[in-house]
N, C-alpha and C. Protein backbone atom coordinates (compact mmCIF):
# COMPACT_ATOMS: atom_id res chain seq x y z
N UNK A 1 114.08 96.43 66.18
CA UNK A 1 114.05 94.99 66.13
C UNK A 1 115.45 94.40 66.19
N UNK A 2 116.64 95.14 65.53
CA UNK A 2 117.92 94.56 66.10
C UNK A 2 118.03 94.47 67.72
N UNK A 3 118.07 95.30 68.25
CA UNK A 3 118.32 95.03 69.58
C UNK A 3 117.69 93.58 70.09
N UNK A 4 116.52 93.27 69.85
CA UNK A 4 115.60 92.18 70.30
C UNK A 4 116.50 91.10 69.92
N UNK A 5 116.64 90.84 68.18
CA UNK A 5 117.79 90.09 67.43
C UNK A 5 118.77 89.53 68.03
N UNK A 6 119.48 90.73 68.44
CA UNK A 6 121.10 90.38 68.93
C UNK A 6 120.40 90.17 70.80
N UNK A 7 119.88 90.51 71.10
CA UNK A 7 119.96 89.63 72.80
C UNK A 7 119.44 88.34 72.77
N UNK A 8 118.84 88.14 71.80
CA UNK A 8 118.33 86.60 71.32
C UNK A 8 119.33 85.74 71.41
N UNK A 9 120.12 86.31 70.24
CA UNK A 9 121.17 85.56 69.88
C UNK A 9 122.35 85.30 70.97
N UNK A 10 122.67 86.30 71.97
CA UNK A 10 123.53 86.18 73.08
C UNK A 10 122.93 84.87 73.68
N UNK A 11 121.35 85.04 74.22
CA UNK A 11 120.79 84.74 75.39
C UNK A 11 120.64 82.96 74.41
N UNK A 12 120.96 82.65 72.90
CA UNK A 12 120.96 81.29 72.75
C UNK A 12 122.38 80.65 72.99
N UNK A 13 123.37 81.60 72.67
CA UNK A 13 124.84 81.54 72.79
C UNK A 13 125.20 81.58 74.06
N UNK A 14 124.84 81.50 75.10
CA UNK A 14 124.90 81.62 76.49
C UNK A 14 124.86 80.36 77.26
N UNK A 15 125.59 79.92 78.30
CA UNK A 15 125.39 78.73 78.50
C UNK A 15 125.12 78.97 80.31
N UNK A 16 125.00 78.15 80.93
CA UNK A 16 123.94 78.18 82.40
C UNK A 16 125.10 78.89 82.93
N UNK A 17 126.17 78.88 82.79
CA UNK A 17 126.86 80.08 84.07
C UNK A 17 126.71 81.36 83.71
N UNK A 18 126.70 81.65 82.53
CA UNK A 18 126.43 83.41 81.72
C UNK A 18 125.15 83.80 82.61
N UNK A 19 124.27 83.10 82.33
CA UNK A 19 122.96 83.19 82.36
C UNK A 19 122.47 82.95 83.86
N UNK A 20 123.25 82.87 84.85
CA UNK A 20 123.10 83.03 86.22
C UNK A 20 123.96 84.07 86.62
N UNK A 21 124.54 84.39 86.26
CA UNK A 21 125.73 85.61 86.30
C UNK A 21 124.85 86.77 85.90
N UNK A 22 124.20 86.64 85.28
CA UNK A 22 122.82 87.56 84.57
C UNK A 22 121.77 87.59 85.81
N UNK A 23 121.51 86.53 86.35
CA UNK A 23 120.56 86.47 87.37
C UNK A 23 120.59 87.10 88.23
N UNK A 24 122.09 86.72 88.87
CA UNK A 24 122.31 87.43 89.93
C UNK A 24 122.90 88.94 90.06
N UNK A 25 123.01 89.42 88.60
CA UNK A 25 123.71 90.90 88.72
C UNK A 25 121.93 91.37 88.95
N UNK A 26 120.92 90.94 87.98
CA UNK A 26 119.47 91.86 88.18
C UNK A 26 119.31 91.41 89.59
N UNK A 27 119.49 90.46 90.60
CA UNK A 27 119.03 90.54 91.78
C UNK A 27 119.62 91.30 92.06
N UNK A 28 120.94 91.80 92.99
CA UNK A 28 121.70 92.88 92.81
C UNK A 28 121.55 94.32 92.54
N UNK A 29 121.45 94.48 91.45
CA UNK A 29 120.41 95.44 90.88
C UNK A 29 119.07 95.74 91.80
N UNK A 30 118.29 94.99 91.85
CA UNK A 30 117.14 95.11 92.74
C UNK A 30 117.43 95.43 94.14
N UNK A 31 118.35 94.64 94.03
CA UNK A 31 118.54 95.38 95.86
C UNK A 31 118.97 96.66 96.28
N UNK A 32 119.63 96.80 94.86
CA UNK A 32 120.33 98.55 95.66
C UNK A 32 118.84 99.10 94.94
N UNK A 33 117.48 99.19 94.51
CA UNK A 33 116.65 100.07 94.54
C UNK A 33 116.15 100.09 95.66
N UNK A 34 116.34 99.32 96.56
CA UNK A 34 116.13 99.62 98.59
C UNK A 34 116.57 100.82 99.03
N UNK A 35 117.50 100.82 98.16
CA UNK A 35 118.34 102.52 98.86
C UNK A 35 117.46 103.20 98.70
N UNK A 36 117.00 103.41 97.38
CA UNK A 36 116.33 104.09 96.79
C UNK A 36 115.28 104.69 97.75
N UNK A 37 114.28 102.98 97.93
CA UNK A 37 113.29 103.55 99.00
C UNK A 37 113.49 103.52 100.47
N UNK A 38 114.35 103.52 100.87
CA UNK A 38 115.01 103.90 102.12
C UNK A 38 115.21 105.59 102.52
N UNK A 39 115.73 105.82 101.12
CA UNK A 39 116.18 107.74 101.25
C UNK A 39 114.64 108.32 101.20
N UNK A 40 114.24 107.78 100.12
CA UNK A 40 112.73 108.16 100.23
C UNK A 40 111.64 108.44 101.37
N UNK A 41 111.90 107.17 102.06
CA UNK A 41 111.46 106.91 103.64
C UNK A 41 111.58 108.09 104.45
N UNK A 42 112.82 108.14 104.39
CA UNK A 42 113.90 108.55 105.33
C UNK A 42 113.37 110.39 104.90
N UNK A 43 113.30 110.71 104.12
CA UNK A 43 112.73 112.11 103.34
C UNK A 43 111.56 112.73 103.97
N UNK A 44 110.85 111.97 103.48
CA UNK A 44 109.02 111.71 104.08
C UNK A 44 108.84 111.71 105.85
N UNK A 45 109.62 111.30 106.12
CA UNK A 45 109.76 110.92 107.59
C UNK A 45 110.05 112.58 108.48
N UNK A 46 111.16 112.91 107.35
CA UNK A 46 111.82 114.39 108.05
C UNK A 46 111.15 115.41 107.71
N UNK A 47 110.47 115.42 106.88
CA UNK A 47 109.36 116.21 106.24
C UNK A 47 108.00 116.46 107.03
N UNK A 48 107.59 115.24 107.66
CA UNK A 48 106.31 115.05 108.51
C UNK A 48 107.07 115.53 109.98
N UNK A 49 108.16 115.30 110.04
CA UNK A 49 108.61 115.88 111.79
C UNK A 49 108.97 117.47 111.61
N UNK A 50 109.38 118.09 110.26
CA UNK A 50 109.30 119.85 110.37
C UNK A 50 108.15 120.18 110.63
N UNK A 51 107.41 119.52 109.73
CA UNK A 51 106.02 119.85 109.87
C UNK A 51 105.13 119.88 111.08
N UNK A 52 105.79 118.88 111.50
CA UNK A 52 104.21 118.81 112.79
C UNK A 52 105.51 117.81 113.81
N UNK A 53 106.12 118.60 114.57
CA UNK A 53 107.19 118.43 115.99
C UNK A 53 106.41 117.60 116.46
N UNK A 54 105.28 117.40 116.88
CA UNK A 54 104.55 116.72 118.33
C UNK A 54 104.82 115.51 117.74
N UNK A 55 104.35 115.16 116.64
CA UNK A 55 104.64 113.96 116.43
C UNK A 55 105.40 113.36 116.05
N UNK A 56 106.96 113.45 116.37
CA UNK A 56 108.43 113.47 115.94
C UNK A 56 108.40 111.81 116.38
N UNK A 57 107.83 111.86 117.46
CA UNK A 57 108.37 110.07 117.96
C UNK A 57 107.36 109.60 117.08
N UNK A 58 106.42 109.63 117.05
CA UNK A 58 105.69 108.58 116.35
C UNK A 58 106.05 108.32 115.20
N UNK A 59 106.82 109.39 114.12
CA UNK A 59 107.02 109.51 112.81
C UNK A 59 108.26 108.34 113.21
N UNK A 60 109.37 108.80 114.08
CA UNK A 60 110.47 108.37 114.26
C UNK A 60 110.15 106.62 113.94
N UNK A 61 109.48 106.10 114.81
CA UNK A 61 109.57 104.40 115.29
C UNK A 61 108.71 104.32 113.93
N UNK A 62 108.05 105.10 113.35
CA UNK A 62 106.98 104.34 111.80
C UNK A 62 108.23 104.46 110.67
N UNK A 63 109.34 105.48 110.50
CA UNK A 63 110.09 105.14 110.21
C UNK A 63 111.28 104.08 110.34
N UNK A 64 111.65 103.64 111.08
CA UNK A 64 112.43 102.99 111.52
C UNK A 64 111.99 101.48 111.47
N UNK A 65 111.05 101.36 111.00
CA UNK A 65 110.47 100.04 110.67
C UNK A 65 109.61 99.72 109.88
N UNK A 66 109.60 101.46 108.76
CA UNK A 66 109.08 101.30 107.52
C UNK A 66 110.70 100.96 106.49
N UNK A 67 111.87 101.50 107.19
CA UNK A 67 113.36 101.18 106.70
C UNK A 67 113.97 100.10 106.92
N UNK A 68 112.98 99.00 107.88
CA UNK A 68 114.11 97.93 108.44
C UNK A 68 112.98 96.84 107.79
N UNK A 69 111.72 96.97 107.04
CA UNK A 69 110.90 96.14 106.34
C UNK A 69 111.69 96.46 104.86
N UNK A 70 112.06 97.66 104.75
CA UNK A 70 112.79 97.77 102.94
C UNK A 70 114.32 97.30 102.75
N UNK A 71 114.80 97.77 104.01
CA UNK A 71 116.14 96.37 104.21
C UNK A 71 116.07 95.23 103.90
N UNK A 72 114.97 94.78 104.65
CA UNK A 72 114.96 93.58 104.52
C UNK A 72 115.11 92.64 102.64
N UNK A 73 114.47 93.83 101.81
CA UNK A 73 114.25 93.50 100.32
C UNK A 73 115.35 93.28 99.90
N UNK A 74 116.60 93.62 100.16
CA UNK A 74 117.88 94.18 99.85
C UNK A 74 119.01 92.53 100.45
N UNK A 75 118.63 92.24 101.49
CA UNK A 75 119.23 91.50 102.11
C UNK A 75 118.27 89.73 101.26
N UNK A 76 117.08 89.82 101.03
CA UNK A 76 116.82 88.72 100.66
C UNK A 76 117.11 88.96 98.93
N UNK A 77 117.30 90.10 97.85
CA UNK A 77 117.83 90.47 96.99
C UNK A 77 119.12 89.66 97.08
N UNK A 78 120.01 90.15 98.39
CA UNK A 78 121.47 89.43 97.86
C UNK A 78 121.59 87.98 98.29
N UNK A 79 121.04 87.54 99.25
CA UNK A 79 120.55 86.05 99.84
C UNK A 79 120.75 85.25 98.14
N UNK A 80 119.60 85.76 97.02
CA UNK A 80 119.20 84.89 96.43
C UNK A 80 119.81 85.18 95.19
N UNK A 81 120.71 86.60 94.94
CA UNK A 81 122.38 86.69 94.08
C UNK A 81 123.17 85.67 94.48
N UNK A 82 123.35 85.23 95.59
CA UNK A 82 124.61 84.28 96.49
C UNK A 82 124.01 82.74 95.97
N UNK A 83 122.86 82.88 96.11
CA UNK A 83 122.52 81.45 95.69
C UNK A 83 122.49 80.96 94.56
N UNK A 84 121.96 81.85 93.86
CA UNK A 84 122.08 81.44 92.48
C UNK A 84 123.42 81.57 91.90
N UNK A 85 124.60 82.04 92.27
CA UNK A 85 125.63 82.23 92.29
C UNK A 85 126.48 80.98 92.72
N UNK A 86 126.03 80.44 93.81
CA UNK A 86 126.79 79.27 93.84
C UNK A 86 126.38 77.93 94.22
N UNK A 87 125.00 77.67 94.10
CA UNK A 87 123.95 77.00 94.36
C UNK A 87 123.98 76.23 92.84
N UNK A 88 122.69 77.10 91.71
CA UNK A 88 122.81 76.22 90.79
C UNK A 88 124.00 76.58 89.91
């Protein structure tokens, strides 16, 4: 229950720039777990082409735009770090 306590107490002691500075580090945060599922992708992808060659292209282009839809998370992640950053 201290822990709960003392972030209370920061998060009343905090005034709107702390507390967007906070915002935008967890957006941030969120975006680099894209990597995350990008390598993942990217894993799965090379895994299904040892496995079964014939279907190397098809794996290829379902990857390549199962990685450029999880980009995308990453890029609207920092879009809305930047904004809240210098917006409000």
């Amino acid at each position: 229950m201290g822990f709960l306590a003392n972030m209370a107490q920061i998060f009343l002691a905090a005034d709107q720039a702390g507390l967007a500075a906070i915002g935008a580090g967890l957006a941030v945060c969120m975006g680099t777990f894209s990597s995350i599922g990008e390598s993942r992708i990217a894993c799965h992808a090379i895994d299904g082409m040892v496995r079964n060659p014939e279907m190397a292209k098809n794996l290829r282009s379902t990857m390549i735009l199962a990685i450029a839809l999880d980009e995308s998370t990453a890029i609207y992640a920092f879009v809305i770090a930047i904004l809240i950053l210098f917006v409000l």
